[in-house]
C-alpha atoms as a PDB file:
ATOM      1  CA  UNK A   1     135.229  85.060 108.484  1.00  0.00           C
ATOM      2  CA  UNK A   2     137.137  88.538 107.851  1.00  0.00           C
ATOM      3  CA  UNK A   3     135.863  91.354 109.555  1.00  0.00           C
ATOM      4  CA  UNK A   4     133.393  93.236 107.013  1.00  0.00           C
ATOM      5  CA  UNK A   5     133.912  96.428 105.503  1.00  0.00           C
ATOM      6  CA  UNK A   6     130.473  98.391 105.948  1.00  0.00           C
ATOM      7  CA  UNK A   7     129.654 101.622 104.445  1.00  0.00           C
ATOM      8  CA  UNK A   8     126.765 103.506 105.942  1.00  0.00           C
ATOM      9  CA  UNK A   9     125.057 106.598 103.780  1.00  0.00           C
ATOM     10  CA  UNK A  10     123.035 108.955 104.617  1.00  0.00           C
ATOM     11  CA  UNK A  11     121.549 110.879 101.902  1.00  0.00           C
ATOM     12  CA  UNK A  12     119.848 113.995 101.769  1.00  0.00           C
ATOM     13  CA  UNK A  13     119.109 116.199 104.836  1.00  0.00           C
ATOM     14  CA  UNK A  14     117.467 113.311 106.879  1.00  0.00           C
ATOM     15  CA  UNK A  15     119.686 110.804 106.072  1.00  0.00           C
ATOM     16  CA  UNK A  16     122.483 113.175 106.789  1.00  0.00           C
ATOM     17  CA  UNK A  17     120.934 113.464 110.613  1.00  0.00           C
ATOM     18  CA  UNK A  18     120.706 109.931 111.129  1.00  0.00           C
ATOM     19  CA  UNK A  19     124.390 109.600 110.158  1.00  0.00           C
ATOM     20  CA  UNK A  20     124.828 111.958 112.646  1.00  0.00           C
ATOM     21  CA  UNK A  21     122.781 110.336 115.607  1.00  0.00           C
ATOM     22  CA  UNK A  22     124.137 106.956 114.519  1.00  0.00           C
ATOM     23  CA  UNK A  23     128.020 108.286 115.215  1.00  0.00           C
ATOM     24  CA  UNK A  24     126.881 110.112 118.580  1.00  0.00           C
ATOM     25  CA  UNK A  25     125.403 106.712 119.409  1.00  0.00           C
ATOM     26  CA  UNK A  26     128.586 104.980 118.541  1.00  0.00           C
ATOM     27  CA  UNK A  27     126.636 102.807 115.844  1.00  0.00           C
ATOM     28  CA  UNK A  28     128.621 100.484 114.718  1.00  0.00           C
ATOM     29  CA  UNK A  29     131.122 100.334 117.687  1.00  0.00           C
ATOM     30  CA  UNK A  30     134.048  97.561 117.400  1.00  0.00           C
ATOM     31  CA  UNK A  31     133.013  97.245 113.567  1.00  0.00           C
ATOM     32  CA  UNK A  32     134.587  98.374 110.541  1.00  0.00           C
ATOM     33  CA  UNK A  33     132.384 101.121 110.136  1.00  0.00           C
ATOM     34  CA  UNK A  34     132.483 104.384 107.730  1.00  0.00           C
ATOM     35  CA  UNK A  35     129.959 106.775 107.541  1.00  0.00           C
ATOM     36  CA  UNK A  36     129.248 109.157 104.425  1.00  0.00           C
ATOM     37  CA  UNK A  37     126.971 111.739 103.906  1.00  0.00           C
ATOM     38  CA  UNK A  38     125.452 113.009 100.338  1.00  0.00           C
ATOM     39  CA  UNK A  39     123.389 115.834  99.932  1.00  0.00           C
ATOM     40  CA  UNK A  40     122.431 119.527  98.898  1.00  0.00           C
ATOM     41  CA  UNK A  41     122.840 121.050 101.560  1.00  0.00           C
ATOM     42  CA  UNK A  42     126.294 122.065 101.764  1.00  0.00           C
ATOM     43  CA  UNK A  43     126.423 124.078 105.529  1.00  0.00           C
ATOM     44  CA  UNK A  44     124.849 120.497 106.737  1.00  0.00           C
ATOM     45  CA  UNK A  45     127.218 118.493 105.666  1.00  0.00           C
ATOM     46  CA  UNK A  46     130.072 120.801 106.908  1.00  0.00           C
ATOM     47  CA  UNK A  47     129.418 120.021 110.163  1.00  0.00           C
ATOM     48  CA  UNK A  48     128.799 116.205 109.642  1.00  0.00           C
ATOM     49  CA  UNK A  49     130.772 114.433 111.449  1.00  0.00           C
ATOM     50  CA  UNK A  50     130.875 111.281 108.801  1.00  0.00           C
ATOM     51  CA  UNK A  51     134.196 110.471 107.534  1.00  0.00           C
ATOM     52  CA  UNK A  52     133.219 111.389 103.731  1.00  0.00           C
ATOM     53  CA  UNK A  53     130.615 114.163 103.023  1.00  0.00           C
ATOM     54  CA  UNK A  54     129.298 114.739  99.062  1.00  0.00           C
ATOM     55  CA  UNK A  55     128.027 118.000  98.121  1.00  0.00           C
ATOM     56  CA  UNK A  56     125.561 116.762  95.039  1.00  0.00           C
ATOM     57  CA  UNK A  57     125.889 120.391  93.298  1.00  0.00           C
ATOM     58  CA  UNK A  58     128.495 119.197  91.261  1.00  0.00           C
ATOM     59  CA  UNK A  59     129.103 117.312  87.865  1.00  0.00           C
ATOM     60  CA  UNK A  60     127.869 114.102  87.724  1.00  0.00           C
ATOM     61  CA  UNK A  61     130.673 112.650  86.448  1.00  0.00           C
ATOM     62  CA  UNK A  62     132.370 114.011  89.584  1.00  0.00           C
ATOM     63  CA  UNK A  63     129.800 112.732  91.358  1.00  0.00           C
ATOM     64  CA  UNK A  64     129.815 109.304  90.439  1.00  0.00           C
ATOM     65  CA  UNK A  65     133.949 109.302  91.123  1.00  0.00           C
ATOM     66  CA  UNK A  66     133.017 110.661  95.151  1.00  0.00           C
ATOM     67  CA  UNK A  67     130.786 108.289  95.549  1.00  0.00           C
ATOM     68  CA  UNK A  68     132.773 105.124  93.837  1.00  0.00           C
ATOM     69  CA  UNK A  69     135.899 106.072  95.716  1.00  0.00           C
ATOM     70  CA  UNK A  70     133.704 106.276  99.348  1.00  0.00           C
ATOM     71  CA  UNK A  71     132.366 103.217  98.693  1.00  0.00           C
ATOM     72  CA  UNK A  72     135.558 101.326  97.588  1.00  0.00           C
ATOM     73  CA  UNK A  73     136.299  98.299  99.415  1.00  0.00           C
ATOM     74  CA  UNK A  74     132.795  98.074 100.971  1.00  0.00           C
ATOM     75  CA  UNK A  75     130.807  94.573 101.626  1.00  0.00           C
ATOM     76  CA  UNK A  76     127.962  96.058 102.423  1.00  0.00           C
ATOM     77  CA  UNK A  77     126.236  98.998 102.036  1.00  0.00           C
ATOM     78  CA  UNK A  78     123.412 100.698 104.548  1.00  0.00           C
ATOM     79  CA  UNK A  79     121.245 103.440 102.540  1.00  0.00           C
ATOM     80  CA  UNK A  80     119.918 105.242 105.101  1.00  0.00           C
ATOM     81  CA  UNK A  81     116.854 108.390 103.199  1.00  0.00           C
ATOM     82  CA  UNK A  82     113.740 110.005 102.995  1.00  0.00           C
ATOM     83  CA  UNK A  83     112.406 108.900  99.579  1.00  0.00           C
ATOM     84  CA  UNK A  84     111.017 112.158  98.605  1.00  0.00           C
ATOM     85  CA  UNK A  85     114.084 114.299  98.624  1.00  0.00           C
ATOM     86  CA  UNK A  86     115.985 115.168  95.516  1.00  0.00           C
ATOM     87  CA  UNK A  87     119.060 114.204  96.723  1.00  0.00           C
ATOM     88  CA  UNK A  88     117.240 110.958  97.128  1.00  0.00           C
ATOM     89  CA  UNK A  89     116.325 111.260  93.086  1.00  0.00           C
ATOM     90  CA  UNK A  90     119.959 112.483  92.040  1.00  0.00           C
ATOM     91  CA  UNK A  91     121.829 109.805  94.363  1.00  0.00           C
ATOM     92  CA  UNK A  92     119.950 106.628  95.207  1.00  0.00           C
ATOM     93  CA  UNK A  93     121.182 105.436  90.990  1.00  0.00           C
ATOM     94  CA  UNK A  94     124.739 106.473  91.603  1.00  0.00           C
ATOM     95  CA  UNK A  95     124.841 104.803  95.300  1.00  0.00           C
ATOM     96  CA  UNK A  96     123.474 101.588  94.599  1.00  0.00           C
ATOM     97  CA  UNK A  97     125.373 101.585  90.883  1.00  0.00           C
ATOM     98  CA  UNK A  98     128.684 101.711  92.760  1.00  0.00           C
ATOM     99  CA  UNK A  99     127.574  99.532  95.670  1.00  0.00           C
ATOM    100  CA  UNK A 100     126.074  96.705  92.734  1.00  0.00           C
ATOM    101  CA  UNK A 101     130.097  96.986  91.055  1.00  0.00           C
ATOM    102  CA  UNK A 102     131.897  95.738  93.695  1.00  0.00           C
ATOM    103  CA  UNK A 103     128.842  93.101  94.862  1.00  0.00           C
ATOM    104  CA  UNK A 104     128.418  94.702  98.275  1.00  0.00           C
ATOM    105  CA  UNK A 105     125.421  93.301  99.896  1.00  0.00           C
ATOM    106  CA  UNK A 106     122.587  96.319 100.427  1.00  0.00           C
ATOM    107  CA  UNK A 107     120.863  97.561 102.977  1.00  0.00           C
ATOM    108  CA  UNK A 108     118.456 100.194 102.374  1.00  0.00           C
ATOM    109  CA  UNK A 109     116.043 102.183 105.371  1.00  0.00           C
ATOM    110  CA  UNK A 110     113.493 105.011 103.186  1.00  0.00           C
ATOM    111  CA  UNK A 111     110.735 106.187 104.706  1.00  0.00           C
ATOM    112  CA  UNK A 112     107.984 107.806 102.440  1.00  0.00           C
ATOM    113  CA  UNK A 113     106.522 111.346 102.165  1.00  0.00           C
ATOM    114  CA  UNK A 114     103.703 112.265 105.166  1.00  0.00           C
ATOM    115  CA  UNK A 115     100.373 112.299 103.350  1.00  0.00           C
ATOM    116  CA  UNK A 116     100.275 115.771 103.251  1.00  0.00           C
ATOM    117  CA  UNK A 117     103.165 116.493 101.874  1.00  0.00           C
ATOM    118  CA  UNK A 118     103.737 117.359  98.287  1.00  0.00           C
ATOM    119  CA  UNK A 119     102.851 115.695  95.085  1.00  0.00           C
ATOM    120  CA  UNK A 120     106.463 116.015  93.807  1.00  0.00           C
ATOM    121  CA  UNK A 121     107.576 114.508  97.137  1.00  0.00           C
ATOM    122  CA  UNK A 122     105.329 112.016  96.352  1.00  0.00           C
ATOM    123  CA  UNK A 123     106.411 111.431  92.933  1.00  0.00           C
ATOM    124  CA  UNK A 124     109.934 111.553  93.625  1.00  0.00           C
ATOM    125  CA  UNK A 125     109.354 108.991  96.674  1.00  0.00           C
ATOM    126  CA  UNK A 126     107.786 106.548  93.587  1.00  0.00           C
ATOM    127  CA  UNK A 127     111.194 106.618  91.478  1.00  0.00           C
ATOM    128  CA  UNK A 128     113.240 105.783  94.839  1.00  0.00           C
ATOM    129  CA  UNK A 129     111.075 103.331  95.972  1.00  0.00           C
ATOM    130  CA  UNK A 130     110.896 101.311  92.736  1.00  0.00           C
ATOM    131  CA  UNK A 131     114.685 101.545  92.516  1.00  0.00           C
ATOM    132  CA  UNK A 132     115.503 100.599  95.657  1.00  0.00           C
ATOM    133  CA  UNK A 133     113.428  97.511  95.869  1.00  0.00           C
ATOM    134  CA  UNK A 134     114.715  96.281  92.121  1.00  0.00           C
ATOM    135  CA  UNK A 135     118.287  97.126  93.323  1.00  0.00           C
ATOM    136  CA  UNK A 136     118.957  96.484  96.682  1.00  0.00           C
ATOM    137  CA  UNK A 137     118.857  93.067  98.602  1.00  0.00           C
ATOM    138  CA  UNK A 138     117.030  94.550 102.137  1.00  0.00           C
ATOM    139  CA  UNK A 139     114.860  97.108 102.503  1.00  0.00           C
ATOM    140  CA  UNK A 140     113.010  99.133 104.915  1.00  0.00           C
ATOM    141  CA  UNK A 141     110.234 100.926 103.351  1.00  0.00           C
ATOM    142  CA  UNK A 142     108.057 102.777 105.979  1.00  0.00           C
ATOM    143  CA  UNK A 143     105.269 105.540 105.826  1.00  0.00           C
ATOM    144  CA  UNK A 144     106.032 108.419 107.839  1.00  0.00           C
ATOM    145  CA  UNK A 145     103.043 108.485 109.552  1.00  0.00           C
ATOM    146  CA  UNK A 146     103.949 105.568 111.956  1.00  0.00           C
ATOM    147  CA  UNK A 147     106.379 107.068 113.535  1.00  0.00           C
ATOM    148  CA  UNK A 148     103.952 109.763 115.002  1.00  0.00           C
ATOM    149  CA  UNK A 149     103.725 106.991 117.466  1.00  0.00           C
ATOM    150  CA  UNK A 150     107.053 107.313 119.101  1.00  0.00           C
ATOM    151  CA  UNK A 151     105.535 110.865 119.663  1.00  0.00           C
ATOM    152  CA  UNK A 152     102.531 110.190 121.479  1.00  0.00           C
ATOM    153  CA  UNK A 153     103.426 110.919 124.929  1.00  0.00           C
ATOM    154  CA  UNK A 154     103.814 115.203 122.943  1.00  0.00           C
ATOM    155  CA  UNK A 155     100.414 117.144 123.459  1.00  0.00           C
ATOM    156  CA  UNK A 156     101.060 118.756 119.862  1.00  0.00           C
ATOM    157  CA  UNK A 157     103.779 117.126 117.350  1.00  0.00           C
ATOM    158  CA  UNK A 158     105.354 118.966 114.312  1.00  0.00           C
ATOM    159  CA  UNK A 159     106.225 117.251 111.229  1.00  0.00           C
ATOM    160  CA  UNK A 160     110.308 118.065 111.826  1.00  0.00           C
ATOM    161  CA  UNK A 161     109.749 116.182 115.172  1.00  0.00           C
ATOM    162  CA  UNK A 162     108.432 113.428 113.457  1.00  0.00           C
ATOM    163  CA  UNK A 163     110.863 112.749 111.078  1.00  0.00           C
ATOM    164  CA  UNK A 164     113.344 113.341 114.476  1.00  0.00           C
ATOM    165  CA  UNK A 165     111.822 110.295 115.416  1.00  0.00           C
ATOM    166  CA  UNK A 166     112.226 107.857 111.856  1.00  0.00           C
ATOM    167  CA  UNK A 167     115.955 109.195 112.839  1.00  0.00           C
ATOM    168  CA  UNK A 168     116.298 107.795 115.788  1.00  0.00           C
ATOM    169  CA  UNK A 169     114.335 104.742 114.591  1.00  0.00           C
ATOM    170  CA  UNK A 170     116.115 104.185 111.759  1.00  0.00           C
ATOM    171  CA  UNK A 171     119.892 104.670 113.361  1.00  0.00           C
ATOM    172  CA  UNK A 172     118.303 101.543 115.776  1.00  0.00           C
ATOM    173  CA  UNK A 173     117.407  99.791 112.858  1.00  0.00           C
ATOM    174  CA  UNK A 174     120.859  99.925 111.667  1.00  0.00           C
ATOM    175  CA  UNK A 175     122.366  98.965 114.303  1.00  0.00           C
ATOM    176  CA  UNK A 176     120.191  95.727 114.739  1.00  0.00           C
ATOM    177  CA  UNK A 177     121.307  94.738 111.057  1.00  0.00           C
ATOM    178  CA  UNK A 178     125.053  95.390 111.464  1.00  0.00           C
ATOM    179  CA  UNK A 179     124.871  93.174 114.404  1.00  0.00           C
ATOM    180  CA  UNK A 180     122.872  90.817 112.541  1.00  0.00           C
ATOM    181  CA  UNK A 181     125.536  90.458 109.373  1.00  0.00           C
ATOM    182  CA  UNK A 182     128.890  91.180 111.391  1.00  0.00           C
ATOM    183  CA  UNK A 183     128.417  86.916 112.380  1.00  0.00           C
ATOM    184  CA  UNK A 184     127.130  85.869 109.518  1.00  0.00           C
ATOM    185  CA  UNK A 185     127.257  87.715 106.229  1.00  0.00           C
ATOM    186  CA  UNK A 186     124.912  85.406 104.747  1.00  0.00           C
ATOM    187  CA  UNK A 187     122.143  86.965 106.612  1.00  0.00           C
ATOM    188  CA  UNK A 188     121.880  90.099 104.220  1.00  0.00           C
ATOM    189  CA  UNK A 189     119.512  89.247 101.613  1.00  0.00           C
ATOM    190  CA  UNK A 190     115.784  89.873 103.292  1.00  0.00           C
ATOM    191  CA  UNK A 191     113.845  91.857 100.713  1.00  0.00           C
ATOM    192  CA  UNK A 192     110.983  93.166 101.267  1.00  0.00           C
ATOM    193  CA  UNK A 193     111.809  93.915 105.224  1.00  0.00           C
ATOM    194  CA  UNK A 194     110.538  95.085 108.574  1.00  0.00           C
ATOM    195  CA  UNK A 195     112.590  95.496 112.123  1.00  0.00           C
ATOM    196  CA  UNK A 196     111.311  95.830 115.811  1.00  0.00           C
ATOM    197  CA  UNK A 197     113.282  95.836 118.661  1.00  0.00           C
ATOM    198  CA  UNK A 198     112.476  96.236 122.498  1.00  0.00           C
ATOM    199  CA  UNK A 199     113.766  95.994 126.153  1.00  0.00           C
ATOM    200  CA  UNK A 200     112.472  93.387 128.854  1.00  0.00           C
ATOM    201  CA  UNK A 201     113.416  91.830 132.533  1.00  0.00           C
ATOM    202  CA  UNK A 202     113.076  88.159 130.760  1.00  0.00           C
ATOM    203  CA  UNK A 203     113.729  86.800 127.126  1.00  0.00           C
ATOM    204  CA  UNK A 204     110.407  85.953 126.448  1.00  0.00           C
ATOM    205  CA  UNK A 205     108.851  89.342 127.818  1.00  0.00           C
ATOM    206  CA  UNK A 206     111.634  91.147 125.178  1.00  0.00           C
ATOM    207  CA  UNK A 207     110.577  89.264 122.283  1.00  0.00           C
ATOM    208  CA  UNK A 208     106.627  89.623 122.990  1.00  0.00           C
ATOM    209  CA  UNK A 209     107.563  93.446 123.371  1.00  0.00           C
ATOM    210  CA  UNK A 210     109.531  93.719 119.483  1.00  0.00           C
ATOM    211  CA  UNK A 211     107.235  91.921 117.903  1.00  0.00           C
ATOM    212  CA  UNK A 212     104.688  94.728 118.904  1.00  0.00           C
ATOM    213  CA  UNK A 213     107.408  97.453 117.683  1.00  0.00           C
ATOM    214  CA  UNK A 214     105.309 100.205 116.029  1.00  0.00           C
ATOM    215  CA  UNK A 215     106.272 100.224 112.564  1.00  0.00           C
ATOM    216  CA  UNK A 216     104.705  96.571 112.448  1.00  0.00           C
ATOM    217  CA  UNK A 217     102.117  95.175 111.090  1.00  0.00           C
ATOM    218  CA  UNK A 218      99.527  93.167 113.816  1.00  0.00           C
ATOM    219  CA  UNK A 219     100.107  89.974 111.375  1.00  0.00           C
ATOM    220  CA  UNK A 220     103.501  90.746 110.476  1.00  0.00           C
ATOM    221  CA  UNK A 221     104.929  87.931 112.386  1.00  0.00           C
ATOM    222  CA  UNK A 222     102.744  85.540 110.834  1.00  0.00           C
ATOM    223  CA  UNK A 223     103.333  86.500 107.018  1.00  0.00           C
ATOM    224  CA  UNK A 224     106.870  86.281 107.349  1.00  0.00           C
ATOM    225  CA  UNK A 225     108.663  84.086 104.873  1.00  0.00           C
ATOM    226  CA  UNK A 226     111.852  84.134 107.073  1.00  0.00           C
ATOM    227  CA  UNK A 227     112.593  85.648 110.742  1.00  0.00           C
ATOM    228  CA  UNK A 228     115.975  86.972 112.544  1.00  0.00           C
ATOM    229  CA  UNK A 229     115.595  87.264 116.436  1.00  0.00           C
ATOM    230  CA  UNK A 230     118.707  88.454 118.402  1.00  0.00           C
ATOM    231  CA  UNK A 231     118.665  88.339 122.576  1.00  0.00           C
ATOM    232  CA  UNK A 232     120.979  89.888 124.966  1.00  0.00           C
ATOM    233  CA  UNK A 233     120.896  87.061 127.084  1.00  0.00           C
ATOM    234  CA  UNK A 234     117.944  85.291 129.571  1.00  0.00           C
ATOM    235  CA  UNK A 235     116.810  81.852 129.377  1.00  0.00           C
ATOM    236  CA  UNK A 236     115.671  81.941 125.665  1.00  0.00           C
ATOM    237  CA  UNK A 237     113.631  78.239 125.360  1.00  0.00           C
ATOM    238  CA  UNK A 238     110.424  80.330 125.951  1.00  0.00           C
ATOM    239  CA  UNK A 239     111.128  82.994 124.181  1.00  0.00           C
ATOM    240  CA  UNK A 240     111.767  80.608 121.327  1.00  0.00           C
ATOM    241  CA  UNK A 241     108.679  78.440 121.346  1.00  0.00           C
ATOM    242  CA  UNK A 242     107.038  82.300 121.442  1.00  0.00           C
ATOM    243  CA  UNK A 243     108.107  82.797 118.216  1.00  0.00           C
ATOM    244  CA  UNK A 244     107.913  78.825 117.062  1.00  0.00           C
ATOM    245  CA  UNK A 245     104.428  78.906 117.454  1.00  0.00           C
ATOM    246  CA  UNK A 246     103.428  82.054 115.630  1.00  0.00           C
ATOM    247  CA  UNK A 247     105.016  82.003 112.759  1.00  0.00           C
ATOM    248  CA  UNK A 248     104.245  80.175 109.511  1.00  0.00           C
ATOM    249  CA  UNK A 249     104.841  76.243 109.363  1.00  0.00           C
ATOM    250  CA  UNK A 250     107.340  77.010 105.990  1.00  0.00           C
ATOM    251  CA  UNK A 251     108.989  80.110 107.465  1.00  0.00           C
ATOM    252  CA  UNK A 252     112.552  80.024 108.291  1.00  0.00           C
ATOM    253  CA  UNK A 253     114.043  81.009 111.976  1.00  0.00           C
ATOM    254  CA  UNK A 254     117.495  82.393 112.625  1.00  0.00           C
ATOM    255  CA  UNK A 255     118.255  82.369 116.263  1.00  0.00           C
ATOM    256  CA  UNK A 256     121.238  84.308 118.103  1.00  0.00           C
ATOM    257  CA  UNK A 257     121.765  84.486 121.869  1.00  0.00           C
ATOM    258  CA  UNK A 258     124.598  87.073 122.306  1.00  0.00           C
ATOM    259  CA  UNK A 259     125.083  87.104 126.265  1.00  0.00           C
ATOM    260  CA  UNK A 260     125.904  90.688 127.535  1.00  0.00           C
ATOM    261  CA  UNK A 261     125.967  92.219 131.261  1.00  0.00           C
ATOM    262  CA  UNK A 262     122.685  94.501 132.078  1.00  0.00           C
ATOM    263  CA  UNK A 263     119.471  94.540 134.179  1.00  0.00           C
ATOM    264  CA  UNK A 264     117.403  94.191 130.742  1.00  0.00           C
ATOM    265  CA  UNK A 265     117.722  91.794 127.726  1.00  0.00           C
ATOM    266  CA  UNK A 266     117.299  93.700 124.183  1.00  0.00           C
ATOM    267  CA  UNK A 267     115.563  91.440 121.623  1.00  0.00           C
ATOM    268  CA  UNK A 268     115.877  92.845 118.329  1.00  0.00           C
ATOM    269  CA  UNK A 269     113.850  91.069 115.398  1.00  0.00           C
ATOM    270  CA  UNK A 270     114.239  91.244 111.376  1.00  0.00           C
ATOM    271  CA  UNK A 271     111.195  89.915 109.489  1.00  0.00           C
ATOM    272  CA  UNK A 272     111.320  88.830 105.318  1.00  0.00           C
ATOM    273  CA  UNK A 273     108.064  89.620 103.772  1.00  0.00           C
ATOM    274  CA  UNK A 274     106.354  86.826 101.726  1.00  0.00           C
ATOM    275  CA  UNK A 275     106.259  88.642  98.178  1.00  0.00           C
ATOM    276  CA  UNK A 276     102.222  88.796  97.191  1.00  0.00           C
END
């Protein structure tokens, strides 16, 4: 298979962080990997450090051109946002336009506004949300309040901090599906998706551990329609009935053992959501 081209966006001021925490994390690494930012904030995206930045104060006919030409070439596409933003609004059609054009597979991570946030927010999150899901093939759509979780060990938590953390989360999440396509670009069409991911001294304790990851569901395992688990290494038979026996009799299981030196095995798991 040729190596993939892969196009990673972050758009709007959160997006435009995880881009950036993705790059300092070397996200991406030995992959043929551009980042691009698009936003309105025009002092944060002149010190991005993505390849291609998009200042969204512009014509939209210009707009569309900046974001066809950073795109070009691309087979697949990672939209990385917070749903509420109006750079969100203004870009999300353009992006996944361009991305639909050349048939890049997509990728999409949004999380939505914090309950107490505003009604536009809220609104706006609505129109992204339905777009995303009608356009794109995967995606990640996750209320911000569970990732106060990954804050819990804070006495007091601010709302900035949280959405900190959906970066951080979200960069990982990338990560786990650019590892997941880079062998096999057949394994980009989830839909309706969740991701968990954890550390562990054997296979089996790694995979109990991400199936647990916070942004799941308790059942979510068991209402998959279809299942990607990825290990580090370890002796992976248990770790494979594990998962064998939890999940549905009619779901399908696609298994990768990618041996790599450390002290820890990473398990990393992708889970399709039966549609309702």
């Amino acid at each position: 298979m040729d190596k993939l081209k892969i196009k990673v966006v972050g758009v709007g001021e959160g997006g435009a962080k995880a881009v950036g925490k993705m790059i300092a994390a070397s996200v991406g690494m030995g992959k043929d990997v551009d980042f691009v930012t698009i936003g309105n904030d025009e002092n944060l995206l002149l010190v991005s450090a993505a390849k291609t930045n998009i200042f969204l104060n512009r014509d939209s006919t210009m707009i569309y051109k900046r974001i066809t030409a950073a795109l070009r070439g691309a087979n697949v596409v990672v939209i990385v946002a917070g749903a509420g933003s109006t750079a969100a609004m203004k870009a999300l059609p353009e992006i996944l336009s361009c991305a639909k054009n050349q048939n890049a597979t997509i990728f999409a991570f949004a999380n939505r506004p914090f309950v107490l946030e505003s009604a536009a927010r809220k609104q706006n999150a609505e129109f992204c949300m339905n777009i995303l899901h009608r356009e794109a093939d995967t995606v990640f759509d996750v209320p911000t309040e569970k990732f106060f979780v990954f804050r819990l060990h804070q006495m007091q938590v601010s709302l900035a901090e949280v959405f900190e953390a959906a970066n951080d989360v979200f960069a990982q999440g990338v990560d786990i599906c650019l590892d997941m396509v880079a062998k096999d670009d057949s394994l980009g069409k989830w839909g309706n998706a969740a991701f968990g991911c954890s550390l562990g001294f054997t296979a089996l304790e790694a995979v109990k551990a991400a199936v647990k990851f916070p942004l799941l569901d308790a059942d979510e395992i068991k209402r998959a329609s279809k299942i990607f688990v990825r290990l580090t290494g370890g002796n992976d038979v248990p770790a494979k009935k594990f998962i064998q026996d939890m999940i549905a009799a009619d779901a399908k299981l696609f298994w990768r053992v990618d041996n790599a030196a450390s002290d820890k095995i990473f398990a990393s798991v992708v889970f399709g959501r039966k549609e309702v």
